[in-house]
PDB file of N, CA and C in Angstrom:
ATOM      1  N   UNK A   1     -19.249 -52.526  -0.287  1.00  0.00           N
ATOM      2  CA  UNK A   1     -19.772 -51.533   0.622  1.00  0.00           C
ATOM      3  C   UNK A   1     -18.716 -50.470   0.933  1.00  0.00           C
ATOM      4  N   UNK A   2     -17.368 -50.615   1.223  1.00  0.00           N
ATOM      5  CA  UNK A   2     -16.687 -50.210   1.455  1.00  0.00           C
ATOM      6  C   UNK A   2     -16.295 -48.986   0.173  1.00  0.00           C
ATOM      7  N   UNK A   3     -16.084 -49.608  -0.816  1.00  0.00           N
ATOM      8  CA  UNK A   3     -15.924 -48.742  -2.405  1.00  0.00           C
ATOM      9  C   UNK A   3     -16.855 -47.328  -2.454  1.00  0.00           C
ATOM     10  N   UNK A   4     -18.138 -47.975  -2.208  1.00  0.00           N
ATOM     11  CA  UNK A   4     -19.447 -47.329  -2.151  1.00  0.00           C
ATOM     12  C   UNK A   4     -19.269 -45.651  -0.986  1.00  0.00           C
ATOM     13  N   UNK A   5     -18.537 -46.304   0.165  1.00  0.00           N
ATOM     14  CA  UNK A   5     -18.971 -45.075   1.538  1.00  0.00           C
ATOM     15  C   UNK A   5     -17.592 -44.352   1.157  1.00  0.00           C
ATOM     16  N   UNK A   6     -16.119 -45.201   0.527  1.00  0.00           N
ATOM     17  CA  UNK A   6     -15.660 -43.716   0.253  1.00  0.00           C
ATOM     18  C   UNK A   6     -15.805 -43.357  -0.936  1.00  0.00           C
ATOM     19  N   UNK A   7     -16.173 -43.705  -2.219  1.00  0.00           N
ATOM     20  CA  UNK A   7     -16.826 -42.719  -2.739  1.00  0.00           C
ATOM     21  C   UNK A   7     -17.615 -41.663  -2.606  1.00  0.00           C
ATOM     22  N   UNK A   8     -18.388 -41.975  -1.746  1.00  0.00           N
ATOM     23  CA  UNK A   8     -19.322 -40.697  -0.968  1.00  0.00           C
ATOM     24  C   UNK A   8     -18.563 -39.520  -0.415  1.00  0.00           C
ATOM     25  N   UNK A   9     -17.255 -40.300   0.566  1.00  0.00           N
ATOM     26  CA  UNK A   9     -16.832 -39.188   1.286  1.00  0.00           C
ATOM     27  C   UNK A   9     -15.879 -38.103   0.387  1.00  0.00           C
ATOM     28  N   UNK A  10     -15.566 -38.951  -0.866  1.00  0.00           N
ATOM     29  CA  UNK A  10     -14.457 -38.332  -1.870  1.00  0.00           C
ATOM     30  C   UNK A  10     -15.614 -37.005  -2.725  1.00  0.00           C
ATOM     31  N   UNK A  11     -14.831 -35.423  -3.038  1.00  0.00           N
ATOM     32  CA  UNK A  11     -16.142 -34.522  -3.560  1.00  0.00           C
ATOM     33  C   UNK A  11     -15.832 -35.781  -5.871  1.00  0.00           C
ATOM     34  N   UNK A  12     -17.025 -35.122  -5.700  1.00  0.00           N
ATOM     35  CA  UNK A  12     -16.909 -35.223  -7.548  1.00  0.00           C
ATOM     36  C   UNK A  12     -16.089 -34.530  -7.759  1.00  0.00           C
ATOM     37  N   UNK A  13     -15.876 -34.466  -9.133  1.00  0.00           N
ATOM     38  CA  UNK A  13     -14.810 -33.793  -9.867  1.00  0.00           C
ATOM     39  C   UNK A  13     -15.922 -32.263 -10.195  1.00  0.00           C
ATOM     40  N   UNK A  14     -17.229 -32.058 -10.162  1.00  0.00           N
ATOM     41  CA  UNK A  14     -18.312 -31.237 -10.205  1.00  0.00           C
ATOM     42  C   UNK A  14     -17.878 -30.310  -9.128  1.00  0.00           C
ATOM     43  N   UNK A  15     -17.683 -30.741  -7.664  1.00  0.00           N
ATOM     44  CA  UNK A  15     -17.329 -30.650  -6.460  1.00  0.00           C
ATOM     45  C   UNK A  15     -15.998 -29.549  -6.651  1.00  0.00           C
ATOM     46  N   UNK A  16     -15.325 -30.713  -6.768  1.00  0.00           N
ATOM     47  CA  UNK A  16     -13.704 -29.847  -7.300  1.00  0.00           C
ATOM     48  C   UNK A  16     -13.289 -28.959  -8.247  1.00  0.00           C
ATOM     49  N   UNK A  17     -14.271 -29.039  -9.391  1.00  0.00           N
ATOM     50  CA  UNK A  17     -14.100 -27.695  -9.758  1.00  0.00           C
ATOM     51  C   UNK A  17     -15.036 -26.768  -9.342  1.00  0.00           C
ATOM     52  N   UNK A  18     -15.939 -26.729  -8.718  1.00  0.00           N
ATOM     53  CA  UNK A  18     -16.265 -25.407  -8.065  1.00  0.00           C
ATOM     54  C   UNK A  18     -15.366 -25.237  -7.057  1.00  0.00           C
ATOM     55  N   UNK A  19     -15.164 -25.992  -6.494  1.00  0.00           N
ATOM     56  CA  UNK A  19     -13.893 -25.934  -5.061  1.00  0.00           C
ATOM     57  C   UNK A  19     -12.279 -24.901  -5.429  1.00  0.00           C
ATOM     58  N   UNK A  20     -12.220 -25.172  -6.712  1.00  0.00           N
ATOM     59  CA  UNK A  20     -11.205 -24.744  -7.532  1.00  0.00           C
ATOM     60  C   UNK A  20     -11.356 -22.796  -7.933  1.00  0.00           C
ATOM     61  N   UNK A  21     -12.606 -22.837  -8.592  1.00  0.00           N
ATOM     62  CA  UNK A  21     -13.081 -22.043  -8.914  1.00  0.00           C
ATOM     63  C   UNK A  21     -13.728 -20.833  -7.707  1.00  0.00           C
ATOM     64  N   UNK A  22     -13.858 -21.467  -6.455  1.00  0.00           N
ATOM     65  CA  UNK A  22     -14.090 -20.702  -5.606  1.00  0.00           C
ATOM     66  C   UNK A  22     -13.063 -20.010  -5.279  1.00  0.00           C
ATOM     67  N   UNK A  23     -11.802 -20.967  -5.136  1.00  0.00           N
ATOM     68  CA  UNK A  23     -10.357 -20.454  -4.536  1.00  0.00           C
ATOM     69  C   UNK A  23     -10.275 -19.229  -5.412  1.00  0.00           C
ATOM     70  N   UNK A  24     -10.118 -19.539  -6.801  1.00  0.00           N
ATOM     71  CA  UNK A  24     -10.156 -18.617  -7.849  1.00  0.00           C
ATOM     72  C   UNK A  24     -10.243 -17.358  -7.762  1.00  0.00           C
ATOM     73  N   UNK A  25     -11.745 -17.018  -7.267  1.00  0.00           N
ATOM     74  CA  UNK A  25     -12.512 -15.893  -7.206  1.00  0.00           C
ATOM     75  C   UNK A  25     -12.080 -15.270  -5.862  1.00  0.00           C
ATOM     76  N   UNK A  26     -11.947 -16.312  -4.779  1.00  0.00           N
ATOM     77  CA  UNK A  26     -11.290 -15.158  -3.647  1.00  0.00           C
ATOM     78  C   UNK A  26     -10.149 -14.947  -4.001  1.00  0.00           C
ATOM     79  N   UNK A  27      -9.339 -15.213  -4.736  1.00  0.00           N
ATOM     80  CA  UNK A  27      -8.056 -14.895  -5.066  1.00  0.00           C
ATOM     81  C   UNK A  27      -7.856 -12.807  -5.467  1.00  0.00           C
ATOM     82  N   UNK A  28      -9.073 -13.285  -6.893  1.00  0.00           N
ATOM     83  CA  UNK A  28      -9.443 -12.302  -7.453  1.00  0.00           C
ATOM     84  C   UNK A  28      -9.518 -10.987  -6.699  1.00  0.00           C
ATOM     85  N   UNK A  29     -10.964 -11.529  -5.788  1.00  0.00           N
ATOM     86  CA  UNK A  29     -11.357 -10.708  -4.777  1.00  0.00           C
ATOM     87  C   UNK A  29     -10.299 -10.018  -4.086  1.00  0.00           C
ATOM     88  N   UNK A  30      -9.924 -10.837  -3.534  1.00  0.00           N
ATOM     89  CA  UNK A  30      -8.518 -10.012  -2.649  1.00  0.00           C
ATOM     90  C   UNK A  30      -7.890  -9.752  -2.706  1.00  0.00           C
ATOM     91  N   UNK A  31      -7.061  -9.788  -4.562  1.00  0.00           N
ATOM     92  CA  UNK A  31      -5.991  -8.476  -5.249  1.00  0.00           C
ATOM     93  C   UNK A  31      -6.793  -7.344  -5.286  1.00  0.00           C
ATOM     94  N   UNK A  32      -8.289  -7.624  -5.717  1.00  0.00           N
ATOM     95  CA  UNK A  32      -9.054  -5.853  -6.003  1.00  0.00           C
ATOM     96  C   UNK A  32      -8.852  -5.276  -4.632  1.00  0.00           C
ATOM     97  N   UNK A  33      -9.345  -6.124  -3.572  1.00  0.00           N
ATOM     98  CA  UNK A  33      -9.137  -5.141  -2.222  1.00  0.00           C
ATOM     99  C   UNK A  33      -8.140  -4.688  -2.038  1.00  0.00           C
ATOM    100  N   UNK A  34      -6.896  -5.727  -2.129  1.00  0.00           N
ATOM    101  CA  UNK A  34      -5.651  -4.896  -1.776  1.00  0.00           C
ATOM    102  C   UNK A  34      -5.397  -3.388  -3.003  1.00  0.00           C
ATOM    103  N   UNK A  35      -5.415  -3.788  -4.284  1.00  0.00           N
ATOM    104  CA  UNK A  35      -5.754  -2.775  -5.448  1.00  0.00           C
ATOM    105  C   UNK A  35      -6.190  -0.936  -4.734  1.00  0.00           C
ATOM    106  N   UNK A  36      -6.951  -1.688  -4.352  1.00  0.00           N
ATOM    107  CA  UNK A  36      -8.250  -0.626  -4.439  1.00  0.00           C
ATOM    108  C   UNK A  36      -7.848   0.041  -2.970  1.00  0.00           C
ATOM    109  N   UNK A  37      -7.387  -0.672  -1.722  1.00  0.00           N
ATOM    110  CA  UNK A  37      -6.962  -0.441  -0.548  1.00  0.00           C
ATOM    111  C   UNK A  37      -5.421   0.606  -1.171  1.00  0.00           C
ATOM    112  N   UNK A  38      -5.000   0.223  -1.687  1.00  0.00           N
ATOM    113  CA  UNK A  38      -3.185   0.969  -2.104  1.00  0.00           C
ATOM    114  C   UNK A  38      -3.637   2.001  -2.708  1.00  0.00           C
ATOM    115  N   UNK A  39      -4.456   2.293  -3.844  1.00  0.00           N
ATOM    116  CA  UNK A  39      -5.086   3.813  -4.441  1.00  0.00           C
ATOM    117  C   UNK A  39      -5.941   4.739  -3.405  1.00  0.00           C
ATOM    118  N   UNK A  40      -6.624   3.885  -2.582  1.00  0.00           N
ATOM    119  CA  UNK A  40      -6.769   4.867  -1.691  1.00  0.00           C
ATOM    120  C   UNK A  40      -6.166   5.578  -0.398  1.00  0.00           C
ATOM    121  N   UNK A  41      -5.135   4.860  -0.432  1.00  0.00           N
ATOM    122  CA  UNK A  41      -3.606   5.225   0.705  1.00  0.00           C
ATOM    123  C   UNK A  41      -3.108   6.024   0.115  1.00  0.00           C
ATOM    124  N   UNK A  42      -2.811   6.406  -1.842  1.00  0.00           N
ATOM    125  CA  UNK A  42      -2.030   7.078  -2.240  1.00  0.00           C
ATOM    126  C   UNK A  42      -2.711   8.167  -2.713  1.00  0.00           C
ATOM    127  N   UNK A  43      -4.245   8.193  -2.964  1.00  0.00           N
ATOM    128  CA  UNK A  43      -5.139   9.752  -2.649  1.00  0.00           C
ATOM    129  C   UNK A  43      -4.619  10.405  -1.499  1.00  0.00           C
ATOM    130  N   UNK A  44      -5.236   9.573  -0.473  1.00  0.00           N
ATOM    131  CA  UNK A  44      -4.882  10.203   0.988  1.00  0.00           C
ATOM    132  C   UNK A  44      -3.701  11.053   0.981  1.00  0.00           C
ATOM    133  N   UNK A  45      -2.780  10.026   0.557  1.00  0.00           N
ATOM    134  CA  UNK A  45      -1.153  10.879   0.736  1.00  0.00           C
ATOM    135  C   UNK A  45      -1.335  11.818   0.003  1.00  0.00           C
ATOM    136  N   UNK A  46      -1.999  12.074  -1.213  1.00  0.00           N
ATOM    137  CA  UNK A  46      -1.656  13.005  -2.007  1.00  0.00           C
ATOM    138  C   UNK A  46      -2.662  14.273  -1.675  1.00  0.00           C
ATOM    139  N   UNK A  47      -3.844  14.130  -1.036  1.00  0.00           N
ATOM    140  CA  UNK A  47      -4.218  14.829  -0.652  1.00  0.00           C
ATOM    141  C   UNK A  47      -4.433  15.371   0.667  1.00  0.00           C
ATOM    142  N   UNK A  48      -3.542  14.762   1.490  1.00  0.00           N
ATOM    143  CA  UNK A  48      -2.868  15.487   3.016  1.00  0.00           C
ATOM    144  C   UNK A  48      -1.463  16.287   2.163  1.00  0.00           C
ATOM    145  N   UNK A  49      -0.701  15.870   1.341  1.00  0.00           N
ATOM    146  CA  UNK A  49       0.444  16.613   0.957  1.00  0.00           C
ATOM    147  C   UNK A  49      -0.231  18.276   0.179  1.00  0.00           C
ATOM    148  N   UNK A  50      -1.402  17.767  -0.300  1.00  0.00           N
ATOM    149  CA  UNK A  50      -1.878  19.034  -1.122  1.00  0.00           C
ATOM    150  C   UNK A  50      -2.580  20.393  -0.481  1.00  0.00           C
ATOM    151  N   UNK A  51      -3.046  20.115   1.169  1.00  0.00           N
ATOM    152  CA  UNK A  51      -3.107  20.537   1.756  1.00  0.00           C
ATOM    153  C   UNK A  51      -1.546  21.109   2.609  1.00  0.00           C
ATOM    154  N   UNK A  52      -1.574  20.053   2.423  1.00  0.00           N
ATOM    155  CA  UNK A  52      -0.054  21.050   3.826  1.00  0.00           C
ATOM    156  C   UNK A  52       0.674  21.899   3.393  1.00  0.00           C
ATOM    157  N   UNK A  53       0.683  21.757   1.590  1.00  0.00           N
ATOM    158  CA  UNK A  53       1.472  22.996   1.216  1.00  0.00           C
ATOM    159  C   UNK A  53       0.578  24.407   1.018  1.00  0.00           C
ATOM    160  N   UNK A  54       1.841  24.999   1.315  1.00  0.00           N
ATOM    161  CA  UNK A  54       0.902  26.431   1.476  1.00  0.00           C
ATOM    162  C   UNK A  54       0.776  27.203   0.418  1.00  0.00           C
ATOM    163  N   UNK A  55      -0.535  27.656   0.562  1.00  0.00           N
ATOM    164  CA  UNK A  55      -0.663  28.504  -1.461  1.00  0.00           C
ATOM    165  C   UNK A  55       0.036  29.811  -1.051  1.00  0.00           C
ATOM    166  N   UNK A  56       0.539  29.976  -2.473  1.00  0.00           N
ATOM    167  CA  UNK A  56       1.689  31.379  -2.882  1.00  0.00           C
ATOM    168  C   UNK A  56       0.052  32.032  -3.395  1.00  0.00           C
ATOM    169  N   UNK A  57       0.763  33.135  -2.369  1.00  0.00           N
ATOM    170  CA  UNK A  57      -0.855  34.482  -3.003  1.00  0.00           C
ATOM    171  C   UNK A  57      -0.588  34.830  -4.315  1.00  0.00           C
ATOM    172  N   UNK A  58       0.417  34.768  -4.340  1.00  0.00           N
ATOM    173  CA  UNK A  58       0.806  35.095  -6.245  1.00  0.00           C
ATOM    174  C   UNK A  58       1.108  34.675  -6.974  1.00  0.00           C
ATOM    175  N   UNK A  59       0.455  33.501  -7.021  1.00  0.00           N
ATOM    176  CA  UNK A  59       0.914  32.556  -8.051  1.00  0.00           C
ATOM    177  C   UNK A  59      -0.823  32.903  -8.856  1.00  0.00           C
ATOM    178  N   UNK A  60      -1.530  33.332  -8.417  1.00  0.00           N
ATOM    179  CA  UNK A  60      -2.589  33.753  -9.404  1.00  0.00           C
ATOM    180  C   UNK A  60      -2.387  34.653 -10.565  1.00  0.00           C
ATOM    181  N   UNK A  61      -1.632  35.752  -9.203  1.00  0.00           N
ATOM    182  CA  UNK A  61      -1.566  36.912 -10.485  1.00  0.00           C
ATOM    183  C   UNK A  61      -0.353  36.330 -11.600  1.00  0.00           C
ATOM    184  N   UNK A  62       0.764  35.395 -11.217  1.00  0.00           N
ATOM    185  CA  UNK A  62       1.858  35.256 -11.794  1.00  0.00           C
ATOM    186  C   UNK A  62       1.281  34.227 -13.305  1.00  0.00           C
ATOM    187  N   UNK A  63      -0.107  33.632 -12.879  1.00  0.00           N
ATOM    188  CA  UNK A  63      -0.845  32.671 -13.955  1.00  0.00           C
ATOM    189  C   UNK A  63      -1.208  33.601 -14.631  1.00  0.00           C
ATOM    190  N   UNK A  64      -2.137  34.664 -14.318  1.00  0.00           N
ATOM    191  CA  UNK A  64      -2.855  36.158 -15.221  1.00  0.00           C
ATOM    192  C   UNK A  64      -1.705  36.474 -16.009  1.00  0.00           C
ATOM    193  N   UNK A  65      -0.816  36.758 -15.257  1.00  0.00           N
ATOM    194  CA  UNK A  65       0.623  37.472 -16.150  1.00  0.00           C
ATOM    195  C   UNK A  65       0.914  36.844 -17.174  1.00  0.00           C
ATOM    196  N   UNK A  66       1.208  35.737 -17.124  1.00  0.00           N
ATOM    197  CA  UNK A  66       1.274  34.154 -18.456  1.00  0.00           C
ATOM    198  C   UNK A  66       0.831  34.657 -19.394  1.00  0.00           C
ATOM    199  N   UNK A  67      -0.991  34.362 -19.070  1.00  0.00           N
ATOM    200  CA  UNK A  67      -1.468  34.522 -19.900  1.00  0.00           C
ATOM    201  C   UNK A  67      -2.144  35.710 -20.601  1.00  0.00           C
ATOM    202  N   UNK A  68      -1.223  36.983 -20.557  1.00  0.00           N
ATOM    203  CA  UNK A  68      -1.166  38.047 -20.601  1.00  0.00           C
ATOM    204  C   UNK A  68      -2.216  39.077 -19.922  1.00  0.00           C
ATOM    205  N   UNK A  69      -3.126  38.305 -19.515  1.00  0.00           N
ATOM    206  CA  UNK A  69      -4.429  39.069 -18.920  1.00  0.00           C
ATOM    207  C   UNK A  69      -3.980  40.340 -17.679  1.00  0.00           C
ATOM    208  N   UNK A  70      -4.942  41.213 -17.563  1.00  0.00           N
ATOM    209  CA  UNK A  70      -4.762  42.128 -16.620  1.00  0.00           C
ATOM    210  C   UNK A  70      -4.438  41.244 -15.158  1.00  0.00           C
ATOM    211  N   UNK A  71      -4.128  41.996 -14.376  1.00  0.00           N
ATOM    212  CA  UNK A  71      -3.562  41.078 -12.834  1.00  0.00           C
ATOM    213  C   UNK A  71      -4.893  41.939 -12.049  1.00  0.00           C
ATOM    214  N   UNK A  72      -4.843  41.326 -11.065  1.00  0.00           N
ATOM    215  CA  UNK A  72      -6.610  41.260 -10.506  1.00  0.00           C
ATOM    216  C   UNK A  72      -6.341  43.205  -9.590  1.00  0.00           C
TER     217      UNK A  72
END
């Protein structure tokens, strides 16, 4: 009887590898978040920095000039 009730309380090995396999997947899960959390911290940065700098009025005409075109 005794053999019997902890077997019950022990999971299968069926048990344990999904148990395994669950760990697994949140593992997964929660490098993509962090992943995916760090690329969008480094948009941000890059696009608060792309704003704060200030556009040169002449850097248009200085691109026209390049490329030999008339200046506006």
């Amino acid at each position: 009887m005794t053999t019997a009730t902890l077997r019950l309380a022990t999971p299968t090995p069926f048990e344990k590898s999904l148990q395994h396999l669950a760990r697994a997947l949140s593992r997964h899960v929660d490098r993509r978040i962090a992943a995916r959390a760090e690329r969008r911290e480094l948009a941000l940065d890059m696009l608060r920095e792309q704003q704060a700098r200030k556009q040169d009025p002449r850097a248009v005409d200085l691109a026209l000039a390049q490329l030999g075109l008339p200046l506006r």
